[in-house]
N, C-alpha and C. Protein backbone atom coordinates (compact mmCIF):
# COMPACT_ATOMS: atom_id res chain seq x y z
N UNK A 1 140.58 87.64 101.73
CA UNK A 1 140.32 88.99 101.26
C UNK A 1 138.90 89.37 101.63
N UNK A 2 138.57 90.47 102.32
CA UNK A 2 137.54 90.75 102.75
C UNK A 2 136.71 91.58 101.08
N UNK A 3 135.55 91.39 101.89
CA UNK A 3 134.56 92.02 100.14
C UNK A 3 133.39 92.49 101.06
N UNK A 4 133.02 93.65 100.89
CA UNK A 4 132.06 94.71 101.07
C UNK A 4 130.49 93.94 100.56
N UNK A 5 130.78 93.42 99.66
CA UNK A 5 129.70 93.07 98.59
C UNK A 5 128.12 92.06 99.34
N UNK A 6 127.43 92.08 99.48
CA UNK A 6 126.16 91.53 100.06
C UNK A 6 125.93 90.08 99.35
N UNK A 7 125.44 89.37 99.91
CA UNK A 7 125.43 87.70 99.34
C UNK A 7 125.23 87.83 97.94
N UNK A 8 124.14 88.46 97.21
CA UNK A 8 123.55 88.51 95.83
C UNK A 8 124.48 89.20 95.19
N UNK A 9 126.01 89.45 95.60
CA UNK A 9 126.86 90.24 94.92
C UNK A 9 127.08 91.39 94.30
N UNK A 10 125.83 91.90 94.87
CA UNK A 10 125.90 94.00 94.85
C UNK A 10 126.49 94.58 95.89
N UNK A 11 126.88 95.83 96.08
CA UNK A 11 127.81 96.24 96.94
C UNK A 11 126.38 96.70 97.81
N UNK A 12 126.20 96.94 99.25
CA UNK A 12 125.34 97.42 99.95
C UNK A 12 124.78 98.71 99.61
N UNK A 13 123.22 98.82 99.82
CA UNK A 13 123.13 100.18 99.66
C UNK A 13 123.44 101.14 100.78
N UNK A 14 123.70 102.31 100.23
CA UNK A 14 124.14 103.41 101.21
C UNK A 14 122.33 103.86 102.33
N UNK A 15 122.65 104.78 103.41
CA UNK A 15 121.69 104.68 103.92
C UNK A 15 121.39 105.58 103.75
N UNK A 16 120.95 106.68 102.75
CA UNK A 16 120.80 107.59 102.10
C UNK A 16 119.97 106.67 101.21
N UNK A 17 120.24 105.92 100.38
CA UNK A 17 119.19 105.36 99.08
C UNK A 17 118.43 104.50 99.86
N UNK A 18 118.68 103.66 100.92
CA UNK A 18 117.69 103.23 101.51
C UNK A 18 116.26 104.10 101.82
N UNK A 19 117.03 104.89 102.54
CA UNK A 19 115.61 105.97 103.13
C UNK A 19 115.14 106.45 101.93
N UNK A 20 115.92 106.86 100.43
CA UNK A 20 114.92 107.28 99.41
C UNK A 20 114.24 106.11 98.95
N UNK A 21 114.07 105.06 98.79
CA UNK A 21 113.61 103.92 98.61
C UNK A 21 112.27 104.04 99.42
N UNK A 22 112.62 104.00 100.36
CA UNK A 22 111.14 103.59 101.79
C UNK A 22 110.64 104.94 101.52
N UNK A 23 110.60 106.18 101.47
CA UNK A 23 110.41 107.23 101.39
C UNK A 23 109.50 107.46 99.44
N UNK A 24 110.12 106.87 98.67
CA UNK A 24 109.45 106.40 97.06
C UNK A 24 108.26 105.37 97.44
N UNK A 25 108.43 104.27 98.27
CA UNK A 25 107.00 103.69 98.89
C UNK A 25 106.00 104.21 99.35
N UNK A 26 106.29 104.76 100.04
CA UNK A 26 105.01 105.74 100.99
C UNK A 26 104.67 106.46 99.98
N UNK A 27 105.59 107.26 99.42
CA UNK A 27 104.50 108.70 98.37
C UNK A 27 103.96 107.70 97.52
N UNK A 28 104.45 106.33 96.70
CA UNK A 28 103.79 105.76 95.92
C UNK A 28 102.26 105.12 96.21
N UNK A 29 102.38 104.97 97.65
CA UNK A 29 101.23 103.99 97.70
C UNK A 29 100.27 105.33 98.10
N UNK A 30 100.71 106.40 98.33
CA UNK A 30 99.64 107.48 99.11
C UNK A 30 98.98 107.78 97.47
N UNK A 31 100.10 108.52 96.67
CA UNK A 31 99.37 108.70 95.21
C UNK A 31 98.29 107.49 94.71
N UNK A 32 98.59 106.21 94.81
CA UNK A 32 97.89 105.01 94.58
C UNK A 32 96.81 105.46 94.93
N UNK A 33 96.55 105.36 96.06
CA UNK A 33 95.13 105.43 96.80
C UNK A 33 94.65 106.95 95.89
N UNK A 34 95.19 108.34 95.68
CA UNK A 34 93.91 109.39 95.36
C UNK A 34 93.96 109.54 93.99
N UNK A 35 95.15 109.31 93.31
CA UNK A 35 95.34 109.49 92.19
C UNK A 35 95.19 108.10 91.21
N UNK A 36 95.45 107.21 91.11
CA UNK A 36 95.45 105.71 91.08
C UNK A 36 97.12 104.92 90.31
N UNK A 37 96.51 103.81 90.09
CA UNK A 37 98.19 103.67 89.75
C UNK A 37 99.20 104.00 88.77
N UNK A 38 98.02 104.57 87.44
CA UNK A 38 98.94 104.90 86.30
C UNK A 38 98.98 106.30 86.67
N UNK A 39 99.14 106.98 87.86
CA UNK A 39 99.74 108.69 88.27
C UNK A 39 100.99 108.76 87.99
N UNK A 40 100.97 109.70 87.39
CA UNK A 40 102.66 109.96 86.86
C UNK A 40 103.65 109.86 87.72
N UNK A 41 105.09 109.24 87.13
CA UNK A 41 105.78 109.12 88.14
C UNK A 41 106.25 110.51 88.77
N UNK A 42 106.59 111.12 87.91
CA UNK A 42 106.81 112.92 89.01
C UNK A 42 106.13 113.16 89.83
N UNK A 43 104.85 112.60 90.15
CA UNK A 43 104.30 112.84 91.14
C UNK A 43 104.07 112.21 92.27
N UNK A 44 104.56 111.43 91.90
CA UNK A 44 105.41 110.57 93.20
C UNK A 44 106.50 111.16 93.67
N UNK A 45 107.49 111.19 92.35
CA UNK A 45 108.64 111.52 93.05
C UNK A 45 108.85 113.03 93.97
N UNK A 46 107.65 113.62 93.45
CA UNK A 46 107.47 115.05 94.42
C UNK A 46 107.02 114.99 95.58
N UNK A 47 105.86 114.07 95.64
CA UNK A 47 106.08 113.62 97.00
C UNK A 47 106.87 113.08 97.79
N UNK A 48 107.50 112.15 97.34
CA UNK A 48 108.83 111.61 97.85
C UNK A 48 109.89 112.72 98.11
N UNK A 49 109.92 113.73 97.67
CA UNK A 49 111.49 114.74 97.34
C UNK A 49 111.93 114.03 97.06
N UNK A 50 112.35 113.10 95.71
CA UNK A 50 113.28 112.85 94.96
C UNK A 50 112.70 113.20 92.94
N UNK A 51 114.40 112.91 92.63
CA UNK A 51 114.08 112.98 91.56
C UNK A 51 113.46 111.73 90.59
N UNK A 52 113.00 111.74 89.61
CA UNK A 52 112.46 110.84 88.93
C UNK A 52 113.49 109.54 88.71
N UNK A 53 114.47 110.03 88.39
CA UNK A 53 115.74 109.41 88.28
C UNK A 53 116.01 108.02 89.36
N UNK A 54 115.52 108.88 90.27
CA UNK A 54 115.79 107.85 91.77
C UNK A 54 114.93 106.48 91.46
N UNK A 55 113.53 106.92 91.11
CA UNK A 55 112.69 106.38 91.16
C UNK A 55 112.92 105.38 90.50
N UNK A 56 113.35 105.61 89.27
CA UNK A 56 113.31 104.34 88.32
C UNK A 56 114.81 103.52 88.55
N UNK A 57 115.51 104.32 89.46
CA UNK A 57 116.86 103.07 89.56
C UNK A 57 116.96 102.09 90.49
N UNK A 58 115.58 102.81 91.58
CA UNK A 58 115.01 101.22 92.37
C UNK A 58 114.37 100.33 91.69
N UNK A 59 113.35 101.18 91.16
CA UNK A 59 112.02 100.22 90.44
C UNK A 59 111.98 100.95 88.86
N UNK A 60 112.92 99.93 88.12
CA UNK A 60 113.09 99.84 86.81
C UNK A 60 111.51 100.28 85.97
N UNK A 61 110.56 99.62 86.68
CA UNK A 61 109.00 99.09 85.82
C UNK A 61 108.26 100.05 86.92
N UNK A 62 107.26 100.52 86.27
CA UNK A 62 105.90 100.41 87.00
C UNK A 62 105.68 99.38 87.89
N UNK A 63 105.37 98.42 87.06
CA UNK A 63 104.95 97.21 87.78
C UNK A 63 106.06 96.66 89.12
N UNK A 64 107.64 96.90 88.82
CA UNK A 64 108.29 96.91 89.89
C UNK A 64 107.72 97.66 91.15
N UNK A 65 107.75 99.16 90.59
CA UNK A 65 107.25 99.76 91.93
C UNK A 65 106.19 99.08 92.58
N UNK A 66 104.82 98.95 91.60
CA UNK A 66 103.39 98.50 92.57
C UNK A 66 103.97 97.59 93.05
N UNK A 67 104.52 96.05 92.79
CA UNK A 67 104.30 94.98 93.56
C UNK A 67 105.18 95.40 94.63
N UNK A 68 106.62 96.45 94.67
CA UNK A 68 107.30 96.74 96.00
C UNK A 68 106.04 97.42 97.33
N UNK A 69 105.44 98.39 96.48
CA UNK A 69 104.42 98.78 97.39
C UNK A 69 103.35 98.21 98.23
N UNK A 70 102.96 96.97 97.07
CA UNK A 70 102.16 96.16 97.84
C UNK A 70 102.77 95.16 98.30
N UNK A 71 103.98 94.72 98.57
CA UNK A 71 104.53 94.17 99.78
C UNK A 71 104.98 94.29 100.67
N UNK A 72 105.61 95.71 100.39
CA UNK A 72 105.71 96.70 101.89
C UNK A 72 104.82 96.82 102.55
N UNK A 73 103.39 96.96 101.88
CA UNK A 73 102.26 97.09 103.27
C UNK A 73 101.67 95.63 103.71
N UNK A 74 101.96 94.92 102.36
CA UNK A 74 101.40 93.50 103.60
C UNK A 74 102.47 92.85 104.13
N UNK A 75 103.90 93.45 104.25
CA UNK A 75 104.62 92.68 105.42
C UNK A 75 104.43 93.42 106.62
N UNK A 76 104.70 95.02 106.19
CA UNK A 76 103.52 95.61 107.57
C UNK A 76 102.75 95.47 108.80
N UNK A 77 101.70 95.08 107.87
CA UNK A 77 100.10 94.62 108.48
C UNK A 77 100.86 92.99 109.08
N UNK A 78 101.82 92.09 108.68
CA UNK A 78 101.95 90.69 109.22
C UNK A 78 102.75 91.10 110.19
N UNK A 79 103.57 92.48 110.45
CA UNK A 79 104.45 92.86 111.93
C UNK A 79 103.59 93.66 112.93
N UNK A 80 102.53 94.27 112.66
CA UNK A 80 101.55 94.86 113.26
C UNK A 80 101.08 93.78 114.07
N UNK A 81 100.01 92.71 113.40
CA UNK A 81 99.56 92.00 114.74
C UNK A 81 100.28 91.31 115.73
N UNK A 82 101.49 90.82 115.50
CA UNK A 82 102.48 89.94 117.03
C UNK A 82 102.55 91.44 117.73
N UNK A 83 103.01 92.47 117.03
CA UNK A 83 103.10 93.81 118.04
C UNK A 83 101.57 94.68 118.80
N UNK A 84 100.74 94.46 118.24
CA UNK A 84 99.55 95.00 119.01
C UNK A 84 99.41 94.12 119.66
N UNK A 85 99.62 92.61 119.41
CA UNK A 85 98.93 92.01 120.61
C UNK A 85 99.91 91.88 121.95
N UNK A 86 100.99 92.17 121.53
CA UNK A 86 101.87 92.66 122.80
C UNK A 86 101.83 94.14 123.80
N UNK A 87 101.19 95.14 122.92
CA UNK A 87 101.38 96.54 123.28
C UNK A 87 99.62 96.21 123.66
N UNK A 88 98.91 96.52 122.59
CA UNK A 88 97.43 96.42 123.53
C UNK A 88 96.74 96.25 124.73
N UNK A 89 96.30 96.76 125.49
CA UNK A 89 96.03 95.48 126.70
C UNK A 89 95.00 95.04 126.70
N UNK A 90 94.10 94.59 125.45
CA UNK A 90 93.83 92.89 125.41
C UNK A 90 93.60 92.45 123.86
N UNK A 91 93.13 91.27 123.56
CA UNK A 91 93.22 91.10 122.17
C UNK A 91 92.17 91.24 121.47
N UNK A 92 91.30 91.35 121.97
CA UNK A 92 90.17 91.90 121.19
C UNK A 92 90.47 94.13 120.58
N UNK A 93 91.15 94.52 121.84
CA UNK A 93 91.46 95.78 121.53
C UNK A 93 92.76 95.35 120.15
N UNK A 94 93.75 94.55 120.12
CA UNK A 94 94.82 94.51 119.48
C UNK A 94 93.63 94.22 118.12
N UNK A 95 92.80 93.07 118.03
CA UNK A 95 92.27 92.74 116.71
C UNK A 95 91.58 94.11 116.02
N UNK A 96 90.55 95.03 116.80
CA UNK A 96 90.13 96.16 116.24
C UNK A 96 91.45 97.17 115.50
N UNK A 97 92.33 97.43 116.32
CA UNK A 97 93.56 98.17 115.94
C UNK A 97 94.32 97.25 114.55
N UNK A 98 94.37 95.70 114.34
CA UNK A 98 94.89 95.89 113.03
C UNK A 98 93.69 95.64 112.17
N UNK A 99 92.16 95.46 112.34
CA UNK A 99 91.48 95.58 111.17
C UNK A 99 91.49 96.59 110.83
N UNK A 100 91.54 97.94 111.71
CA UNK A 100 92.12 99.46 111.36
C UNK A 100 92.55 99.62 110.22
N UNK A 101 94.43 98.75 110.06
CA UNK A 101 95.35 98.60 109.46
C UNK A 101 94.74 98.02 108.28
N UNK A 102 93.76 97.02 108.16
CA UNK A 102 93.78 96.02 107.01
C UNK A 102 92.79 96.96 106.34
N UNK A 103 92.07 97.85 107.01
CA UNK A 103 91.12 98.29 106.28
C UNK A 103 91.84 99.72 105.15
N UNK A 104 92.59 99.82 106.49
CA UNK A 104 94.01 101.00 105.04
C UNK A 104 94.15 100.55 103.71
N UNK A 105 94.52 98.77 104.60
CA UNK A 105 95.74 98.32 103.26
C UNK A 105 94.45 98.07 101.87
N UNK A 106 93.04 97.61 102.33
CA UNK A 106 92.05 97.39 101.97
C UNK A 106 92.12 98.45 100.42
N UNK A 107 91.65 99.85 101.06
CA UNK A 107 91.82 100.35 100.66
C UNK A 107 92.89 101.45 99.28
N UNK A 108 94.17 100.94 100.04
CA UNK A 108 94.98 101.22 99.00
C UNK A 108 95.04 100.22 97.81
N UNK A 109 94.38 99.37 98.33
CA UNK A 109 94.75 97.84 97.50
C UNK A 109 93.37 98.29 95.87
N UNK A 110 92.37 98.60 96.69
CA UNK A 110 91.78 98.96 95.61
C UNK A 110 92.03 100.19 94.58
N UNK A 111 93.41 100.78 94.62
CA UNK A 111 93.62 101.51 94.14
C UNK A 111 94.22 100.73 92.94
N UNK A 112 95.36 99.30 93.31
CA UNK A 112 95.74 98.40 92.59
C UNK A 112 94.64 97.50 91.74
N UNK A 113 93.82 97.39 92.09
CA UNK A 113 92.53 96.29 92.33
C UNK A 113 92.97 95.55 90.26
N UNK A 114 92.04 97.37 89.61
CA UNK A 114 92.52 97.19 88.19
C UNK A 114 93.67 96.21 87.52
N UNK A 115 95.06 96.44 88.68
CA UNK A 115 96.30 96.45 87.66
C UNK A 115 96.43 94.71 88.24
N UNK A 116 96.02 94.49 89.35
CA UNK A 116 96.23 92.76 89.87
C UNK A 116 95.49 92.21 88.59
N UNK A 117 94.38 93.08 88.45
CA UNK A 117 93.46 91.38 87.97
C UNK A 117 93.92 92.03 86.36
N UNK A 118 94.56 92.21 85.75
CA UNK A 118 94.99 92.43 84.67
C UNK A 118 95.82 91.05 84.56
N UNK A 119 96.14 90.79 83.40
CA UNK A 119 96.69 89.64 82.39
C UNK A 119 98.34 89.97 82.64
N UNK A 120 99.14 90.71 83.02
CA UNK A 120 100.43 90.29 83.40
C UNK A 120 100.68 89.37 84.33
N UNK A 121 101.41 88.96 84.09
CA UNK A 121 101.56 87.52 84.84
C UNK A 121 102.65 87.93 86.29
N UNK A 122 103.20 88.80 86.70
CA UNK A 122 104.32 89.58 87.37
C UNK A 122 103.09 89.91 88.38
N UNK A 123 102.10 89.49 88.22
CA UNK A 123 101.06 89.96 89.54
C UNK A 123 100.08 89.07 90.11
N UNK A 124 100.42 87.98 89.16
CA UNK A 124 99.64 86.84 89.70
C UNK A 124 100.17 86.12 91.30
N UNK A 125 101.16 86.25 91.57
CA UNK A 125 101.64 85.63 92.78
C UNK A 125 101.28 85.97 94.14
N UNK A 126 100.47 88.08 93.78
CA UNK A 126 100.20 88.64 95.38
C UNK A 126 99.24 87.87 95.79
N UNK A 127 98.31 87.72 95.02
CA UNK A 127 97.15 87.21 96.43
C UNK A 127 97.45 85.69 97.15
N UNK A 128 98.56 85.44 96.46
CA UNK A 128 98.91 83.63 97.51
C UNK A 128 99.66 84.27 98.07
N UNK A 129 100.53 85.71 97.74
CA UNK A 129 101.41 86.28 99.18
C UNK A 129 100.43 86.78 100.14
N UNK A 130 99.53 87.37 100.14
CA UNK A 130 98.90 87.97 100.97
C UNK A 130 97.95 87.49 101.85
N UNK A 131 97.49 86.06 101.18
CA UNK A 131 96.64 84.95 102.12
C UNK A 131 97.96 84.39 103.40
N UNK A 132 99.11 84.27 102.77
CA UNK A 132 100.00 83.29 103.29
C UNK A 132 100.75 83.98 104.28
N UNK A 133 100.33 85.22 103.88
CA UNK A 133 101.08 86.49 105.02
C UNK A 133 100.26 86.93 106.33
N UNK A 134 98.80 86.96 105.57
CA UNK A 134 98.27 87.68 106.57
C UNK A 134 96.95 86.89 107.15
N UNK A 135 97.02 85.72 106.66
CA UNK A 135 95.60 84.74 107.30
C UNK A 135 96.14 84.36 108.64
N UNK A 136 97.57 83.96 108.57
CA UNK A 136 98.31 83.41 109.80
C UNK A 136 97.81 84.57 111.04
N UNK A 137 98.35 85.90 111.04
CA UNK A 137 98.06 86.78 111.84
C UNK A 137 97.06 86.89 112.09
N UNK A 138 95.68 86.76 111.44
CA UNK A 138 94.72 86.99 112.23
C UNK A 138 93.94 86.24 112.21
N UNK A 139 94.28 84.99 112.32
CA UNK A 139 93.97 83.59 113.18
C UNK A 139 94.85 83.92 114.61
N UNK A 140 96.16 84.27 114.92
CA UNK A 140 96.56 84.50 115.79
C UNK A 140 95.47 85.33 117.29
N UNK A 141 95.27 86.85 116.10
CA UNK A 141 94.43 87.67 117.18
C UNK A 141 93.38 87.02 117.25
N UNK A 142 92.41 86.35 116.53
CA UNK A 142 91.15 86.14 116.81
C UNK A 142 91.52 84.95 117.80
N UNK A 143 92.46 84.23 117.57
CA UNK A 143 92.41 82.98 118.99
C UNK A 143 92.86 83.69 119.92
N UNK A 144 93.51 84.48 119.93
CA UNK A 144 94.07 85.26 121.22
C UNK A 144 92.79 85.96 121.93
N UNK A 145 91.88 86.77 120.76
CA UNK A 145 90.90 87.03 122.04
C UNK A 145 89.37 86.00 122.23
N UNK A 146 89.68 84.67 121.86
CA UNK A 146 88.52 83.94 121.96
C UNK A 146 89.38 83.09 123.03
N UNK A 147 90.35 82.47 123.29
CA UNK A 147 91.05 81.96 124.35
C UNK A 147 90.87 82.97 125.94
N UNK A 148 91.01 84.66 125.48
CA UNK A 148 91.05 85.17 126.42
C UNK A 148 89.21 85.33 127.12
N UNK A 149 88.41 85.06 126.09
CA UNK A 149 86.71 85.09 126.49
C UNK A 149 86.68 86.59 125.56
N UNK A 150 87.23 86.91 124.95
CA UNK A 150 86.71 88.41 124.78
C UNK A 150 86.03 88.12 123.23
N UNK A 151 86.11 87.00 122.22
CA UNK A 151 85.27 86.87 121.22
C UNK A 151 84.76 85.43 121.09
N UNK A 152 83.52 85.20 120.65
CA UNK A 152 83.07 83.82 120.08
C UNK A 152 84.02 82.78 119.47
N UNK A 153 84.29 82.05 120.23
CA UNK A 153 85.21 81.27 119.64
C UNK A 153 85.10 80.04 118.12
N UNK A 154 85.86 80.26 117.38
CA UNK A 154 85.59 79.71 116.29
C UNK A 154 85.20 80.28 114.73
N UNK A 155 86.01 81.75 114.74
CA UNK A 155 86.15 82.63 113.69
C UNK A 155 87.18 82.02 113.03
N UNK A 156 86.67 82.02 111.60
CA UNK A 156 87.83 82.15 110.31
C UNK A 156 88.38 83.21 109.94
N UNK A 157 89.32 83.45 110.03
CA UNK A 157 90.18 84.57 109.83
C UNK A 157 90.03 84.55 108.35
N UNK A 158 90.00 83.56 107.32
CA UNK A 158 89.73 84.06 105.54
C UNK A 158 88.66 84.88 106.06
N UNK A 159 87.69 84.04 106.05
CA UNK A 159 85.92 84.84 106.15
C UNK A 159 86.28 86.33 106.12
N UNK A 160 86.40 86.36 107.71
CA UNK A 160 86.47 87.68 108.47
C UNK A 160 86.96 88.66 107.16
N UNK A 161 88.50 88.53 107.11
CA UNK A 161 89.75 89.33 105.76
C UNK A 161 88.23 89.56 104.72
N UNK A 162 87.61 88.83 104.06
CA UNK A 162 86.59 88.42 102.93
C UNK A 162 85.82 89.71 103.33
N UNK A 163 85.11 89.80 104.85
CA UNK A 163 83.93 90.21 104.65
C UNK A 163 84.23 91.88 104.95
N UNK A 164 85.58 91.95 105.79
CA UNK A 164 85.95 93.01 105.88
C UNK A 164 86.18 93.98 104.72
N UNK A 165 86.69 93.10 103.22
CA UNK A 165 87.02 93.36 102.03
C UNK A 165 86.09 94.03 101.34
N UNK A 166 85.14 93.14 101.46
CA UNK A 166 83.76 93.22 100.72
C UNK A 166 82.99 94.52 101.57
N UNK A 167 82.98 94.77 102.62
CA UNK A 167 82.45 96.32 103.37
C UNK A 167 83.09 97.11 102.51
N UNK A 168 84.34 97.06 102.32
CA UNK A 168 85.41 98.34 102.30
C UNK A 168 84.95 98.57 100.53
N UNK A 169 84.95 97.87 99.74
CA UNK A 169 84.56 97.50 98.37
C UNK A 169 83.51 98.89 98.22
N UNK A 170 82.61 98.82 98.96
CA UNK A 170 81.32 99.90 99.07
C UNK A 170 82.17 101.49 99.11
N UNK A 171 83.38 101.78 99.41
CA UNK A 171 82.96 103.07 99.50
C UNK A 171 83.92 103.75 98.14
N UNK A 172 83.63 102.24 97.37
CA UNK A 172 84.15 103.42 95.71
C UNK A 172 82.84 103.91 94.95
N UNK A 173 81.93 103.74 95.35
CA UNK A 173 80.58 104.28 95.60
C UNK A 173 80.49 105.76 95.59
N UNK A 174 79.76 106.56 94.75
CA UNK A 174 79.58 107.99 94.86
C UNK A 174 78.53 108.52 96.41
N UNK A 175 78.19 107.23 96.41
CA UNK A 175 77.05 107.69 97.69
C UNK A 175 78.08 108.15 98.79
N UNK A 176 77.23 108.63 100.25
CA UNK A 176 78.34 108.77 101.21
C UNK A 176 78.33 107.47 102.10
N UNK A 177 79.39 106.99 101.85
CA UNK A 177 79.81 105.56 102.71
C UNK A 177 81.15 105.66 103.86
N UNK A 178 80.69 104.73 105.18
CA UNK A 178 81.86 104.63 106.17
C UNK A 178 82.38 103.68 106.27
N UNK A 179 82.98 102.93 105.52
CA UNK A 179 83.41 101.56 105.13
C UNK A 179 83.89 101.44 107.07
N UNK A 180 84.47 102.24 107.34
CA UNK A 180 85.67 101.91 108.72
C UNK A 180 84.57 102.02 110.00
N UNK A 181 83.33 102.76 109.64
CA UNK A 181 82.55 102.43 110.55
C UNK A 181 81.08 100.94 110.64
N UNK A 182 80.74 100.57 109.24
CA UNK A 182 80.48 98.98 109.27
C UNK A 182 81.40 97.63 109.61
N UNK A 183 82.65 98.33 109.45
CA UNK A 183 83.93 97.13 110.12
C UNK A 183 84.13 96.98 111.49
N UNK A 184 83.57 98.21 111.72
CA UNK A 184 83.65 98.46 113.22
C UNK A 184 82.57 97.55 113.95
N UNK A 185 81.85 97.94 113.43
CA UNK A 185 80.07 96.78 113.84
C UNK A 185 80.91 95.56 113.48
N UNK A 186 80.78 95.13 112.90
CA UNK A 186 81.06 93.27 112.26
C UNK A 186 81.86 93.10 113.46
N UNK A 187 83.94 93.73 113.43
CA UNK A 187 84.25 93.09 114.57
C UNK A 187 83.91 93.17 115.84
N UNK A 188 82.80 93.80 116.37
CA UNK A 188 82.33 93.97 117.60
C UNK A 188 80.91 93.63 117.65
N UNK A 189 80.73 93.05 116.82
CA UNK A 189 79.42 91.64 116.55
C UNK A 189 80.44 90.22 117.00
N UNK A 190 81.39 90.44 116.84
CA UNK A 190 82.08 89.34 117.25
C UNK A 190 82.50 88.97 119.06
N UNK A 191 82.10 89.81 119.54
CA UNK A 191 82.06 90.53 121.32
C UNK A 191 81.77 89.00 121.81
N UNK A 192 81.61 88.46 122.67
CA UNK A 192 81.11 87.65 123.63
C UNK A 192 80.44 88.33 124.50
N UNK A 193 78.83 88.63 124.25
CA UNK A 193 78.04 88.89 125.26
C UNK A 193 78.38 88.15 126.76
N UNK A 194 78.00 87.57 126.83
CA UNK A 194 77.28 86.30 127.62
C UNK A 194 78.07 84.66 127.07
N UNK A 195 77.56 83.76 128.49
CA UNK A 195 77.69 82.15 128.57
C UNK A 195 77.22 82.16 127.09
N UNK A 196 77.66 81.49 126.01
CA UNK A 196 76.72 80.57 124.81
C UNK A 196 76.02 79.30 124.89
């Protein structure tokens, strides 16, 4: 007897709730970033064009939604670098193009920043997802362009993620700050002038 039903024994979703799903991500994480995370859900869901309704029959919790959001963008950012460093033409250009990316996710992340380091325990697990996701990748690019001569060979990809973090940190700052233009310096302090 054939069965429709998906391994975990729910029937598939239609591709209509899919796209409202991925479509509830994006407006969620965009509100994240200007509004922060306790923004009402209607205002998500207005961004999204859906109804509230929708919202909560993906993501039961708040906290459901954030951690969907923040794993949608750091599986993202871990499909971004094998693909820039294929599309780019070289890897030092592919590494600038996803610190780009990390400096987004950087950013939206501090919109979360509050609700991670809070005492629910349903949020303790991102940052071993997000080392384990995204240190791999950019150890990748940085050997890719220190193999190719285009950076100093012998970058830590934690560090780097760290110091990139710690720039971006500066522009919740009332002063006027370019977080995306000191990231820019650092990875292109990383250049290979010259023989060492």
């Amino acid at each position: 007897m054939s069965d429709s039903r998906t391994a975990a024994g729910k029937p598939p979703q239609r591709a209509d709730a899919r796209r409202n799903a991925g479509n509830v991500l994006e407006a969620a994480a965009e509100v994240f970033v200007t509004s922060g995370v306790d923004a009402p859900i209607r205002e998500i869901a207005a961004r999204a064009g859906v109804g509230t309704a929708t919202i909560y029959r993906h993501y039961p919790t708040r906290a459901d939604l954030i951690l969907a959001v923040y794993r949608l963008q750091v599986e993202a950012l871990a499909e971004a670098g094998p693909a820039l460093l294929a599309d780019e033409p070289g890897p030092h250009r592919a590494l600038v193009r996803w610190i780009d990316r990390f400096v987004d996710f950087v950013v939206t992340k501090q919109g979360l920043a509050s609700v991670l380091q809070s005492d629910e325990p349903c949020y303790d697990p991102l940052h071993a997802y997000f080392l384990e996701r995204l240190v791999p990748v950019c150890t990748q690019l940085l050997d890719a362009a220190a193999a190719a001569g285009e950076i100093v060979p012998g970058q830590d990809a934690h560090e780097l993620m760290r110091g990139v973090g710690s720039l971006c940190a500066g522009a919740r700052t009332a002063v006027p700050y370019d977080a995306r233009h000191l990231v820019r310096l650092l990875i292109n302090g990383l250049r290979r002038s010259g023989p060492l």
